[in-house]
N, C-alpha and C. Protein backbone atom coordinates (compact mmCIF):
# COMPACT_ATOMS: atom_id res chain seq x y z
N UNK A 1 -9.76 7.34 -0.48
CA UNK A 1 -8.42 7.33 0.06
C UNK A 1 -7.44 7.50 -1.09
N UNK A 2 -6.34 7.82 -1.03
CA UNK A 2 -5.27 8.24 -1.70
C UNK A 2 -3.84 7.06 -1.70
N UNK A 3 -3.26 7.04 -2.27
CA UNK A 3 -2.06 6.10 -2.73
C UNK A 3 -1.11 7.06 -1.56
N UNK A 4 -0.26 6.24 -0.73
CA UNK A 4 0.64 6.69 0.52
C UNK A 4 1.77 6.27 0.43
N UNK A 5 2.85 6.78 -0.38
CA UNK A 5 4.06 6.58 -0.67
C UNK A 5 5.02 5.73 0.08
N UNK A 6 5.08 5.83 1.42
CA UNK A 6 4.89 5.00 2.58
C UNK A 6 4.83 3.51 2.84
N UNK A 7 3.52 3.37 2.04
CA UNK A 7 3.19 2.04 1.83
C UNK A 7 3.52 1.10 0.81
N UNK A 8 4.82 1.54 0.28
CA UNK A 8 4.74 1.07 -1.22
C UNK A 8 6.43 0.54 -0.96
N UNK A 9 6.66 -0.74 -1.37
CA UNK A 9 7.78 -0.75 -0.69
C UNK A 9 8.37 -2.36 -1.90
N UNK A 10 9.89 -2.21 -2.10
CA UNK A 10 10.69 -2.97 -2.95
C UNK A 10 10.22 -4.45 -2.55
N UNK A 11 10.46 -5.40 -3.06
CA UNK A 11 10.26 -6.88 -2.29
C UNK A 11 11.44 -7.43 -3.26
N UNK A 12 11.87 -6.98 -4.46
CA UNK A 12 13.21 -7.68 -4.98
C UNK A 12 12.91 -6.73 -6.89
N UNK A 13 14.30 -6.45 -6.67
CA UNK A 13 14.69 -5.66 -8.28
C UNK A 13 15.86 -6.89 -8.77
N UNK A 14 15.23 -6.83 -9.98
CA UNK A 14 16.73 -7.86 -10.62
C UNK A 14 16.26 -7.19 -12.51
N UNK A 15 17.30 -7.10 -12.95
CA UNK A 15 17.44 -7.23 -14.67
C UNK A 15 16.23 -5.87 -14.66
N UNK A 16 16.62 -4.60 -14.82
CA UNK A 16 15.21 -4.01 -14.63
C UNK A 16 13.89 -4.51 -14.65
N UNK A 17 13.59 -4.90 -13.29
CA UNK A 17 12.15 -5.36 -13.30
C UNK A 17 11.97 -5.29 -11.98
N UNK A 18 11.10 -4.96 -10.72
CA UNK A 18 10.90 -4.71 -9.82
C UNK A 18 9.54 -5.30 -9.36
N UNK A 19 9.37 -5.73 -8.19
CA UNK A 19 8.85 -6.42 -7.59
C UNK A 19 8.28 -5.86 -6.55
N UNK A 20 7.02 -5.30 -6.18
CA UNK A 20 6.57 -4.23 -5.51
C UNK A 20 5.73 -5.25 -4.46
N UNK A 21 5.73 -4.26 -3.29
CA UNK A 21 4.06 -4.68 -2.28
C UNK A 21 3.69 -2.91 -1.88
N UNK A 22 2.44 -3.50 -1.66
CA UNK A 22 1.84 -2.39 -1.61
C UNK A 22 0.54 -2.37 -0.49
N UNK A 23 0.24 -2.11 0.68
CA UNK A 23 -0.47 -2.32 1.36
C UNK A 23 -1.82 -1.02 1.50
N UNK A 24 -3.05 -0.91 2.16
CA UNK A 24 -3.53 0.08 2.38
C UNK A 24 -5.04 -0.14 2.67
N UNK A 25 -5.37 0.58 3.64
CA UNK A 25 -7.03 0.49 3.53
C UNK A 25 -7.85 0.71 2.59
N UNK A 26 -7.67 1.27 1.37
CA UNK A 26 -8.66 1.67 0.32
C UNK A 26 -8.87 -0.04 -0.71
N UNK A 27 -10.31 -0.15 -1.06
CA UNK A 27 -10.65 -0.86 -1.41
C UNK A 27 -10.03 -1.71 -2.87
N UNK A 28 -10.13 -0.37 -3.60
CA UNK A 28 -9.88 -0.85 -4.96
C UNK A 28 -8.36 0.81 -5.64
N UNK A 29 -7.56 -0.34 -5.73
CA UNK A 29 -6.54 0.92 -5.99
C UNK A 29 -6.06 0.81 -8.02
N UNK A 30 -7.01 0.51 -8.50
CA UNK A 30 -7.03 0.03 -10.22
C UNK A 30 -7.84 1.79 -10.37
N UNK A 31 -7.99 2.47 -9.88
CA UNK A 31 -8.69 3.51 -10.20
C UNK A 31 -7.55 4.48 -10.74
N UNK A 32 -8.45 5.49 -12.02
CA UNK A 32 -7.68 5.82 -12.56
C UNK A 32 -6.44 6.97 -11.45
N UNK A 33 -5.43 7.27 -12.05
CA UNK A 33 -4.49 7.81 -11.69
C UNK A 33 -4.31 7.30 -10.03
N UNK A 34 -4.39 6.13 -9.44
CA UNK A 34 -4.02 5.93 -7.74
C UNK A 34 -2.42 5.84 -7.93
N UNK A 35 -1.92 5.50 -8.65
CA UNK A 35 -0.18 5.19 -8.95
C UNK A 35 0.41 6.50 -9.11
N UNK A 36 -0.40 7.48 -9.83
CA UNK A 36 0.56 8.40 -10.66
C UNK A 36 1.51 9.09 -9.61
N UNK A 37 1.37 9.43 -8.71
CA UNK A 37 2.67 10.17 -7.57
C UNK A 37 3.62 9.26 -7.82
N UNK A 38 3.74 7.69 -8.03
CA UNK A 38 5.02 6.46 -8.20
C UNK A 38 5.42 6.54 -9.44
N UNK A 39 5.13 7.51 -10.37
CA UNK A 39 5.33 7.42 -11.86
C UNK A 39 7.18 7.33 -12.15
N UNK A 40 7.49 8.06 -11.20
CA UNK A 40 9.08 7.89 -11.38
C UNK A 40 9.96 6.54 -10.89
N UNK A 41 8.76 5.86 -10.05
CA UNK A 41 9.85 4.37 -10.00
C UNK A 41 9.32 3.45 -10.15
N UNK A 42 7.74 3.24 -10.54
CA UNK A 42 7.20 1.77 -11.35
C UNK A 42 7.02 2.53 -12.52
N UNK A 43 7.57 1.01 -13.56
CA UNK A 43 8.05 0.81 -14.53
C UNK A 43 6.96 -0.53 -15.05
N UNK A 44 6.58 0.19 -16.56
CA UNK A 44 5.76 -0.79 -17.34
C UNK A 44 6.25 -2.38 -17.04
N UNK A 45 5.35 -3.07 -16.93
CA UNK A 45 5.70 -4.89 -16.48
C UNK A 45 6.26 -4.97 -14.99
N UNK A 46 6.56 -4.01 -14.53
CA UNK A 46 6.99 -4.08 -13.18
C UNK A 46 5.66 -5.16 -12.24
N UNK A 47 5.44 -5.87 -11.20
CA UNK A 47 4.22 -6.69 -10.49
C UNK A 47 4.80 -5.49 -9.28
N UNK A 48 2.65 -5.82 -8.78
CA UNK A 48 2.63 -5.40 -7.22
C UNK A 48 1.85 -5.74 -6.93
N UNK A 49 2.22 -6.81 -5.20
CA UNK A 49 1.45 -7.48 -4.67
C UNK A 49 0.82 -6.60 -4.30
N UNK A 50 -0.79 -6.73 -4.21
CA UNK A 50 -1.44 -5.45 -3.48
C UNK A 50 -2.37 -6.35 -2.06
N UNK A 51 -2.10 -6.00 -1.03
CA UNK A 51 -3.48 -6.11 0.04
C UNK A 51 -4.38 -4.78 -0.18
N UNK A 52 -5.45 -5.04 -0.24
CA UNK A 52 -6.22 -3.93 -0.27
C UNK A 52 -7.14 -4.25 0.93
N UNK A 53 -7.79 -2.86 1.31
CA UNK A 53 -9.23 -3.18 2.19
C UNK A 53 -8.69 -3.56 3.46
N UNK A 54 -7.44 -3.74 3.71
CA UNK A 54 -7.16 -4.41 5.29
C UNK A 54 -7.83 -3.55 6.89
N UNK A 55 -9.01 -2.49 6.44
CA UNK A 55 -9.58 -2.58 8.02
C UNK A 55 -11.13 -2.43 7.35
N UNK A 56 -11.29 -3.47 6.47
CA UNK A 56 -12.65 -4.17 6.09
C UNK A 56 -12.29 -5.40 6.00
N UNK A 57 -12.46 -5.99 4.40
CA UNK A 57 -12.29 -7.41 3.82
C UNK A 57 -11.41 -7.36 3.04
N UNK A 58 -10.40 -7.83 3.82
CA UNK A 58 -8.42 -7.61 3.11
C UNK A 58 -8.52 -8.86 2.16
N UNK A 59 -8.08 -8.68 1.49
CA UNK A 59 -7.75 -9.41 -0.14
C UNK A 59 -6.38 -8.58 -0.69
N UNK A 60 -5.71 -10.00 -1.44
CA UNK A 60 -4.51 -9.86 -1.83
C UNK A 60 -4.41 -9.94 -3.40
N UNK A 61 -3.97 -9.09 -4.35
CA UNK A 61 -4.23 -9.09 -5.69
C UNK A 61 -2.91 -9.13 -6.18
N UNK A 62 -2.69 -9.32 -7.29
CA UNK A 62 -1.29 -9.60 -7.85
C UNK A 62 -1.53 -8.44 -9.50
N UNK A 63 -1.28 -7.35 -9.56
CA UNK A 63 -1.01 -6.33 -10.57
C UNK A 63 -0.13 -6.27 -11.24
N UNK A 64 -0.16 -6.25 -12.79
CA UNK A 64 1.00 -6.10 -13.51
C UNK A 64 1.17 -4.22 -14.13
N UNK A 65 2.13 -3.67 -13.74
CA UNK A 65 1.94 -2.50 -14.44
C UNK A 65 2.07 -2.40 -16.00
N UNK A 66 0.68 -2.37 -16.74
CA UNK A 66 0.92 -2.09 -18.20
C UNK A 66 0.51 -0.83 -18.78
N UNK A 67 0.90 0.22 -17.80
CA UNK A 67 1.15 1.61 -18.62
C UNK A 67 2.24 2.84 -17.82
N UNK A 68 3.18 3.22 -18.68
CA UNK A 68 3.63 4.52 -17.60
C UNK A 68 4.51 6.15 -18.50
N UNK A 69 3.43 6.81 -19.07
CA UNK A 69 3.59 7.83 -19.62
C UNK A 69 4.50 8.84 -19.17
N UNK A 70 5.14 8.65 -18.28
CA UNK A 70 5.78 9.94 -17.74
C UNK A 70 5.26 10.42 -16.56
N UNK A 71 3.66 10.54 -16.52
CA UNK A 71 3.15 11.16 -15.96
C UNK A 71 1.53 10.46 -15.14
N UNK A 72 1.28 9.46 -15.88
CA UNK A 72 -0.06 8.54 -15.20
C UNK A 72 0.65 7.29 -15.31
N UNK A 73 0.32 6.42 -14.57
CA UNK A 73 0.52 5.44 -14.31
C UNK A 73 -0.99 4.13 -14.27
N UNK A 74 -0.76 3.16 -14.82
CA UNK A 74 -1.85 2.43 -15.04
C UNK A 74 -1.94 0.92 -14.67
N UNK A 75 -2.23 -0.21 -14.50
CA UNK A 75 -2.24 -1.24 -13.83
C UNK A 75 -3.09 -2.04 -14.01
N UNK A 76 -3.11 -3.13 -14.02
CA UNK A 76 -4.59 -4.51 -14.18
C UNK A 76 -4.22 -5.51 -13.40
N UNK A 77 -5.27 -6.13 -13.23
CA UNK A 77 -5.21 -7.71 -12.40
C UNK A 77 -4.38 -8.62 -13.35
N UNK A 78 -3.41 -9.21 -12.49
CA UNK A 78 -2.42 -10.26 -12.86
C UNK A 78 -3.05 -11.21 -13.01
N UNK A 79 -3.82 -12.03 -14.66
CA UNK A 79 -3.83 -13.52 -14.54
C UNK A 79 -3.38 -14.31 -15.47
């Protein structure tokens, strides 16, 4: 499955820093380039709550964005 622009939605911006959710059936969205189409509005340190898997075994992950070249976009588990 593919990253759905759609699904990607503000939850609170303050002091440049943005606060994302992000919902979707695909399992694991840490794969390389799933962000890069969002490259123009998440921003390195930006968080996104993620549900993943919601028409299997939905789990909720908390991502910090720590990469954004222009052009790929990159992400890890928040701990």
């Amino acid at each position: 499955m593919a990253y759905t622009s759609s699904d990607l939605s503000v939850l609170a911006y303050a002091n440049n820093f943005t606060l994302w959710h992000y919902t979707t059936i695909d399992a694991a969205v840490t794969t390389a380039g799933y962000f890069d189409k969002a490259v123009d509005m998440i921003r390195v340190n930006d968080l996104i709550i993620a549900n993943v898997d919601t028409d299997g075994v939905p789990a909720t992950t908390f991502y910090v964005v720590t990469g954004n070249d222009g052009s790929s976009v990159t992400i890890a588990a928040y701990v």
